[in-house]
N, C-alpha and C. Protein backbone atom coordinates (compact mmCIF):
# COMPACT_ATOMS: atom_id res chain seq x y z
N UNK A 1 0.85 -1.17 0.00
CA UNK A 1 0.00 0.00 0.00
C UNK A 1 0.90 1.23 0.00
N UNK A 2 0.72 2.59 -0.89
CA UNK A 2 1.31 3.51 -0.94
C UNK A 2 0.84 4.34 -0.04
N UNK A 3 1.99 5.60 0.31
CA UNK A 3 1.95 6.39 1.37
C UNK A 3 0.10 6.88 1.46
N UNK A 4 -0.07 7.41 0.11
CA UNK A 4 -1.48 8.24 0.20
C UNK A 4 -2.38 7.72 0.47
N UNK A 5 -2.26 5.89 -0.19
CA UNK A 5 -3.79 4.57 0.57
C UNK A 5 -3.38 5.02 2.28
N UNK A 6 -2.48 4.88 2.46
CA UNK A 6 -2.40 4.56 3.92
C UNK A 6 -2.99 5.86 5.07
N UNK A 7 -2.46 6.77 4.37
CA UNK A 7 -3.31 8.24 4.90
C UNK A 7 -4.60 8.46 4.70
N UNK A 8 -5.40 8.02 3.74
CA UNK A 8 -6.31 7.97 3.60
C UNK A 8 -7.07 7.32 4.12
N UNK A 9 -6.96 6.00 4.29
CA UNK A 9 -7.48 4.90 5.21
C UNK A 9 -7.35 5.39 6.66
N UNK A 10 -6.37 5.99 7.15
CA UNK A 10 -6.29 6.62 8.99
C UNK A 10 -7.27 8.27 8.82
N UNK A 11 -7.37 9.03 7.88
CA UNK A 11 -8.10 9.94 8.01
C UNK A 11 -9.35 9.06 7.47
N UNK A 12 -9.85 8.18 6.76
CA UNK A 12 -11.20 7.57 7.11
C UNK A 12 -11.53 6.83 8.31
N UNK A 13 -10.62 6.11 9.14
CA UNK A 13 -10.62 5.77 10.31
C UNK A 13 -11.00 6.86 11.47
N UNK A 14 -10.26 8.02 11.52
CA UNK A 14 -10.56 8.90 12.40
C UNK A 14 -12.16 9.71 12.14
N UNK A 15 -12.59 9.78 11.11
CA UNK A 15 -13.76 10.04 10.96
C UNK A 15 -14.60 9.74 11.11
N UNK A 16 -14.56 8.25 10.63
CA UNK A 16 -15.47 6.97 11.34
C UNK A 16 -15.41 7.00 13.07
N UNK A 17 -14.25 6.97 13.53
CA UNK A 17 -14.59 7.25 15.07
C UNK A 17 -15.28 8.11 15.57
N UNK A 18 -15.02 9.50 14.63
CA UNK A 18 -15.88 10.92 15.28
C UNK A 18 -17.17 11.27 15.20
N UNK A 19 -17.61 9.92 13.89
CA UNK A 19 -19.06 10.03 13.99
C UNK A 19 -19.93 9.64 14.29
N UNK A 20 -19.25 7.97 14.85
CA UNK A 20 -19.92 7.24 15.72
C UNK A 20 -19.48 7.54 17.02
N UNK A 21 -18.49 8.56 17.76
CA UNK A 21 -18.90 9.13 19.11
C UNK A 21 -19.51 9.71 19.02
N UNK A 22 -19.83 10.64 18.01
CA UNK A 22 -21.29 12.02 17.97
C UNK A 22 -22.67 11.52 17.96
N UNK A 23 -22.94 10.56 17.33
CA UNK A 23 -23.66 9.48 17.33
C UNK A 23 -24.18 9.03 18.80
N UNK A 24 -23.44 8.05 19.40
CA UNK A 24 -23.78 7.87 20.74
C UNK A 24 -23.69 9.06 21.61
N UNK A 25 -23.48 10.26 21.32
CA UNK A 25 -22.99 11.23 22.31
C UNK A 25 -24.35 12.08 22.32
N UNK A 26 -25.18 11.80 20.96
CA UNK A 26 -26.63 12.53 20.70
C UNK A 26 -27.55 11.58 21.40
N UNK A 27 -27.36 9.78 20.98
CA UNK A 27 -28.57 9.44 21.59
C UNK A 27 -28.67 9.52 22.95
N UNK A 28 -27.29 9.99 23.80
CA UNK A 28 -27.08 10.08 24.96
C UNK A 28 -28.12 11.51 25.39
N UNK A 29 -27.71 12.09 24.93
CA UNK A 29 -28.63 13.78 25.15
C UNK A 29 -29.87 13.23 24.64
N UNK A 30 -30.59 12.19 24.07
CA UNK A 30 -31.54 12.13 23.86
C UNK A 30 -32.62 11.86 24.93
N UNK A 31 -31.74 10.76 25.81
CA UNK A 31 -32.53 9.44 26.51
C UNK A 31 -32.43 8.70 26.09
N UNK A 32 -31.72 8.04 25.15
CA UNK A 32 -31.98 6.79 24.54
C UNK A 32 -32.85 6.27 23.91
N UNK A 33 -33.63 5.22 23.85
CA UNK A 33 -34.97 4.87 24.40
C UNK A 33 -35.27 5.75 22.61
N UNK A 34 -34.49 5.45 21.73
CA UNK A 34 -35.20 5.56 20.76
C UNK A 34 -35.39 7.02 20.12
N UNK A 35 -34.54 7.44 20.79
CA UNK A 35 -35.19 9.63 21.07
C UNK A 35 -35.98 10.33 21.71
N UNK A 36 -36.68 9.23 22.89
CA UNK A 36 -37.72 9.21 23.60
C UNK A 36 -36.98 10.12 24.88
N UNK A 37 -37.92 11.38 24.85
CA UNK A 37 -36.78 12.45 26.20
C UNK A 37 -36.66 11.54 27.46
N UNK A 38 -35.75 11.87 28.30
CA UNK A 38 -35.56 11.27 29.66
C UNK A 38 -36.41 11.46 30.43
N UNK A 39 -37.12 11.13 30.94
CA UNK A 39 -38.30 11.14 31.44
C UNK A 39 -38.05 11.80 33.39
N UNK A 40 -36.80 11.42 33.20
CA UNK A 40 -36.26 11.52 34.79
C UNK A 40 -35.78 12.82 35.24
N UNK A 41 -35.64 13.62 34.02
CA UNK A 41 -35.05 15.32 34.17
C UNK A 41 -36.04 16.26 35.21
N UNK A 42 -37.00 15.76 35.58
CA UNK A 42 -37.28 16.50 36.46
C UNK A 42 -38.01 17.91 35.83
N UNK A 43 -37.97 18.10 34.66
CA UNK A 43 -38.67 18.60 33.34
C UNK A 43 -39.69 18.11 32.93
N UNK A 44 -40.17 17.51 33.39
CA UNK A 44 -41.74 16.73 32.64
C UNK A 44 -41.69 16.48 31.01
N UNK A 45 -40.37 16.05 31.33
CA UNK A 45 -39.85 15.36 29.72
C UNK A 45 -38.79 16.50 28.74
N UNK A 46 -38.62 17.07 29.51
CA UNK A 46 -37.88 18.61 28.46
C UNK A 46 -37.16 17.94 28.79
N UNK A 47 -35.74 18.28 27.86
CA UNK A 47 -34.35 17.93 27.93
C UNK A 47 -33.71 18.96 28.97
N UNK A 48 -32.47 18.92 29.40
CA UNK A 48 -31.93 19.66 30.44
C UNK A 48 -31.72 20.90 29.50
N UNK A 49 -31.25 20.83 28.20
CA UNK A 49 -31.52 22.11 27.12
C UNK A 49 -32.85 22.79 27.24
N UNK A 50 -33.64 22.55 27.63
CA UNK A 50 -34.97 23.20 27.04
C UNK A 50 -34.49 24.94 27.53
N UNK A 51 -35.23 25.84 26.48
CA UNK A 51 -35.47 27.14 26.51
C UNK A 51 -36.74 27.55 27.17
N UNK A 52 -36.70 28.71 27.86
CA UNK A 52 -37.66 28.99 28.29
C UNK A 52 -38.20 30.71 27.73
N UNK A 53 -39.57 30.75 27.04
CA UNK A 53 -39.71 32.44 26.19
C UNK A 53 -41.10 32.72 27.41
N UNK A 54 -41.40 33.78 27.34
CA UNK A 54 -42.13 34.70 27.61
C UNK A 54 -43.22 35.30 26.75
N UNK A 55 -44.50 35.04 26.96
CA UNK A 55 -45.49 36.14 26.08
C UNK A 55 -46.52 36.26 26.67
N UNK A 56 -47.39 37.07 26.13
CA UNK A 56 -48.60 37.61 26.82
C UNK A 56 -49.62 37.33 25.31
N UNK A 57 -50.55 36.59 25.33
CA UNK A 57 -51.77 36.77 24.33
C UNK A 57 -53.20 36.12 25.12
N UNK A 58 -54.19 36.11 24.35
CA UNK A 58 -55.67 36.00 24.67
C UNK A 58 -55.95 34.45 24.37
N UNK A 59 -56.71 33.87 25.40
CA UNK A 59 -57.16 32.77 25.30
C UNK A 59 -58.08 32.59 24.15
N UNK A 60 -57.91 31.56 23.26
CA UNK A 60 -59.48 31.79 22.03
C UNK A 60 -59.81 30.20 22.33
N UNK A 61 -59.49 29.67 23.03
CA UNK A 61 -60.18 28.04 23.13
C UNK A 61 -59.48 27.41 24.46
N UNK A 62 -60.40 26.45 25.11
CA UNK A 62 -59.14 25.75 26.31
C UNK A 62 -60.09 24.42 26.05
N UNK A 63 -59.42 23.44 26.02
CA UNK A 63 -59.38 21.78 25.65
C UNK A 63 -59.09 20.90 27.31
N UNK A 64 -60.26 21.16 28.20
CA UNK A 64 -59.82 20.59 29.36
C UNK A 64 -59.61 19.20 29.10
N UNK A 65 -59.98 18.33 27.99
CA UNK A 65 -60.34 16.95 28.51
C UNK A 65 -58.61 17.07 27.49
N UNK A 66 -58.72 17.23 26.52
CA UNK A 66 -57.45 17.13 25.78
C UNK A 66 -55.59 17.92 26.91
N UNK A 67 -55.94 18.81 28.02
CA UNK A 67 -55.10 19.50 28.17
C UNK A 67 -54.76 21.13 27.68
N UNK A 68 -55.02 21.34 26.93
CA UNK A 68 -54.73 22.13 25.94
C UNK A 68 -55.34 23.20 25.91
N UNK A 69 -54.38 24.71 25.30
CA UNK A 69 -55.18 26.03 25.33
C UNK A 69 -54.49 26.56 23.99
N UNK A 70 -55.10 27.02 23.29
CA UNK A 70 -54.98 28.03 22.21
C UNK A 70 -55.68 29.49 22.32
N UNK A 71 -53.91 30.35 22.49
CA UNK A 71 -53.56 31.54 22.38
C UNK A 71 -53.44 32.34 21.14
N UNK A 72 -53.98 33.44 21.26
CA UNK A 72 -53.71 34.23 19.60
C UNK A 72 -52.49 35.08 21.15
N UNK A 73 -51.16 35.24 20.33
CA UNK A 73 -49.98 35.71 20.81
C UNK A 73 -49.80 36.51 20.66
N UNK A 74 -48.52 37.37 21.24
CA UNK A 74 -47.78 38.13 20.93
C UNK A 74 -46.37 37.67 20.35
N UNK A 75 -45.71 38.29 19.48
CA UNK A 75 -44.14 37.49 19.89
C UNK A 75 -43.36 36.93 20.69
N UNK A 76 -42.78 36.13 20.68
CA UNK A 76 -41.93 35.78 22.25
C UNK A 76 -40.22 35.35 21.59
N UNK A 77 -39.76 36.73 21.76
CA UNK A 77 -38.87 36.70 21.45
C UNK A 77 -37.54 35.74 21.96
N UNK A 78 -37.25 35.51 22.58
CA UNK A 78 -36.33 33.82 23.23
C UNK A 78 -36.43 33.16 22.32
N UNK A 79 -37.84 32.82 21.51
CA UNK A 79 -37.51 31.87 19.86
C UNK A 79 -37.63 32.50 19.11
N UNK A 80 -37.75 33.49 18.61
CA UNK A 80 -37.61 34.33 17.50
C UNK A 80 -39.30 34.16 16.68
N UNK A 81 -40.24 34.01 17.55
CA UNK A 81 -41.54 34.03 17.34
C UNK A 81 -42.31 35.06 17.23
N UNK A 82 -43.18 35.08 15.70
CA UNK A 82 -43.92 36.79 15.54
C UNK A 82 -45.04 36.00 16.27
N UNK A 83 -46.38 37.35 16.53
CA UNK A 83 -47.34 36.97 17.09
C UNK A 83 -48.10 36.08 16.15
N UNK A 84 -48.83 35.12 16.90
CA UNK A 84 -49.53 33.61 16.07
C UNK A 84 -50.52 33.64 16.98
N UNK A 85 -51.64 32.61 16.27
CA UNK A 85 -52.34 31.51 17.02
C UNK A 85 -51.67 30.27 17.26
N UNK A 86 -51.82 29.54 18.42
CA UNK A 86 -50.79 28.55 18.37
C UNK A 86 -51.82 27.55 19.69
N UNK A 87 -51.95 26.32 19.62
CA UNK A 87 -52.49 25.32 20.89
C UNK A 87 -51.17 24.97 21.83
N UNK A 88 -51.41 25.16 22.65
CA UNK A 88 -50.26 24.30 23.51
C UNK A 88 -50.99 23.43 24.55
N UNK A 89 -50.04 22.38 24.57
CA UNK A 89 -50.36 21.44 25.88
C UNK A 89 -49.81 22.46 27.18
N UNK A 90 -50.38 22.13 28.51
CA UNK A 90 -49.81 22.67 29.98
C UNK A 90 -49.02 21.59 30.29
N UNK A 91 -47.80 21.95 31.11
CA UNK A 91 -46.75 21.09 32.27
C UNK A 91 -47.96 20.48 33.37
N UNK A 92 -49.13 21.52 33.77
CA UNK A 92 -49.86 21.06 34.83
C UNK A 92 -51.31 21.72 34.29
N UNK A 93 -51.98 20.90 33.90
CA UNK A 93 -53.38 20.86 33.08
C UNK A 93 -54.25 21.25 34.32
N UNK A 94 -54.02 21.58 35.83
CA UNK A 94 -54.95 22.20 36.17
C UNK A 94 -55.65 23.65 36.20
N UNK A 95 -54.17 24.42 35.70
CA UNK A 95 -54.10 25.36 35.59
C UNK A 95 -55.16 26.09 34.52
N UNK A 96 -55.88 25.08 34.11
CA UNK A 96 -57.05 25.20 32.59
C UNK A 96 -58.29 25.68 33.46
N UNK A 97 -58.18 25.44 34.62
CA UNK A 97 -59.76 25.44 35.69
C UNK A 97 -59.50 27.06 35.58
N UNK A 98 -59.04 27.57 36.09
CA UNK A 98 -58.93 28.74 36.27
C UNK A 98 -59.36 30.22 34.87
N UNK A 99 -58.86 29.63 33.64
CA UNK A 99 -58.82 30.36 32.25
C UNK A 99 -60.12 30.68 31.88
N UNK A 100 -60.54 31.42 30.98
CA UNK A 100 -61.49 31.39 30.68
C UNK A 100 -61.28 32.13 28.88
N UNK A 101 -62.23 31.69 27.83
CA UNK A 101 -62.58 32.36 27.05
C UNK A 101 -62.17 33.70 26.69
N UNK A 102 -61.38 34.52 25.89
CA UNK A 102 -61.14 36.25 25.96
C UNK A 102 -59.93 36.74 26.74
N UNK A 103 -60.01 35.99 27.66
CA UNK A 103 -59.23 36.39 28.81
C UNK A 103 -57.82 37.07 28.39
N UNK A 104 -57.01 38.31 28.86
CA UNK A 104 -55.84 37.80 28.51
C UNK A 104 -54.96 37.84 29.23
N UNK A 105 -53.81 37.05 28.78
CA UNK A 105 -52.74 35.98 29.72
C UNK A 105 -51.36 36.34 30.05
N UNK A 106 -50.41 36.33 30.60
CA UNK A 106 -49.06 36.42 30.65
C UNK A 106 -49.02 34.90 30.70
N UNK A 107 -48.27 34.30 29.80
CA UNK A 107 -47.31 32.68 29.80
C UNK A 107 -46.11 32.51 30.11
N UNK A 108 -45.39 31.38 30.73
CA UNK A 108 -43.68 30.89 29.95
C UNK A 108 -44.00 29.71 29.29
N UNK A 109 -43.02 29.46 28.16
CA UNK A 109 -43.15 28.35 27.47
C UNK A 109 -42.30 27.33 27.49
N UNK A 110 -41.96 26.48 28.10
CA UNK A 110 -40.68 25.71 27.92
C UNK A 110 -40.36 25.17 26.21
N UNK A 111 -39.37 25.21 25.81
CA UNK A 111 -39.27 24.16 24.44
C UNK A 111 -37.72 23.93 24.33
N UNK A 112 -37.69 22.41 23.86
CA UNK A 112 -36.89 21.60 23.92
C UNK A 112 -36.22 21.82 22.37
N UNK A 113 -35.08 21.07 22.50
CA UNK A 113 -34.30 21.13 21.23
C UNK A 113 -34.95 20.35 19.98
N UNK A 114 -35.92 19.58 19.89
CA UNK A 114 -36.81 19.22 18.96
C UNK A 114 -38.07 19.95 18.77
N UNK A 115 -37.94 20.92 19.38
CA UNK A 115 -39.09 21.99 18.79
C UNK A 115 -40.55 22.13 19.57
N UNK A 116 -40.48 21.12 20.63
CA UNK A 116 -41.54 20.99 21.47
C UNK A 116 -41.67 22.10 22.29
N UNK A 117 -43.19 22.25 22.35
CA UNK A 117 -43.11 23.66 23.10
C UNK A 117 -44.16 23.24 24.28
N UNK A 118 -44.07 23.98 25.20
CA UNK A 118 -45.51 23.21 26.78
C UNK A 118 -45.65 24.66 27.87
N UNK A 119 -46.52 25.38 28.12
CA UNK A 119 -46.81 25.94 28.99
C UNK A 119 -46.35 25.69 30.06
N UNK A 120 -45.39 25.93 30.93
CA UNK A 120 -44.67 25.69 32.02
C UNK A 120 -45.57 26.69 33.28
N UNK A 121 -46.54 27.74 32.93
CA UNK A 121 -46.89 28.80 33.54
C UNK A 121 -47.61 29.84 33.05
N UNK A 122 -49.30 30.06 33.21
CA UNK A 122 -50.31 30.73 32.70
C UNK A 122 -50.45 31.73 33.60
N UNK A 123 -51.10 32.95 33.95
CA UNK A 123 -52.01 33.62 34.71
C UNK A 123 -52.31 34.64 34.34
N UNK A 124 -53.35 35.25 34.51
CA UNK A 124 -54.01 36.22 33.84
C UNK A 124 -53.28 37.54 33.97
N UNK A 125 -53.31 38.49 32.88
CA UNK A 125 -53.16 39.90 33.45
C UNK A 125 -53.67 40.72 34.19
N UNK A 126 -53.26 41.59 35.09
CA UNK A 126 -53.97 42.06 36.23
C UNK A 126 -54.60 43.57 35.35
């Protein structure tokens, strides 16, 4: 084998190593489990990454049996979000008893590095 097979073969070797540690080093940040979040973070499934944004918009629907409330928004700048309608699930779905129709809200949103987003915290504006 000439000098250049042989260099070539150790810089394909070293590559092959770096991408199967990045590899296990992601499903590690994943949970494992398939990409399935760690369930144990103490996050109610967010990754220890998760971001947390800020906004204020109006309740236009709340989904007690589903969880769920859909906000017409404001921006929430932390993700680079213009104002939307958007449903979110709650961290703690009791917090839905309280909401009502019109209402409007100050939120935080938790969201994870796959794009998941969850109400971590609702309450009305005073």
């Amino acid at each position: 084998m000439n000098q250049l097979a042989k260099g070539m073969t150790a810089v394909f070797g070293m590559l092959f190593g770096v991408l199967l540690a990045s590899e296990m080093a992601l499903a590690d940040d994943m949970g494992g489990m398939n990409g399935m979040p760690d369930m144990s973070s103490g996050m109610g499934g967010m990754s220890a990454a998760a971001t947390v944004g800020h906004g204020r918009g109006i309740v236009k629907a709340i989904d007690r049996k589903a969880g769920t409330v859909t906000l017409k928004h404001g921006p929430v700048k932390e993700f680079g979000w213009s104002g939307m309608t958007m449903t979110f699930s709650l961290r703690h779905p009791s917090e839905l008893k309280s909401l009502k129709k019109g209402e409007h809200v100050y939120f935080d949103v938790a969201k994870d590095g796959q794009g998941s987003a969850v109400i971590t915290k609702i309450r009305p504006v005073p």
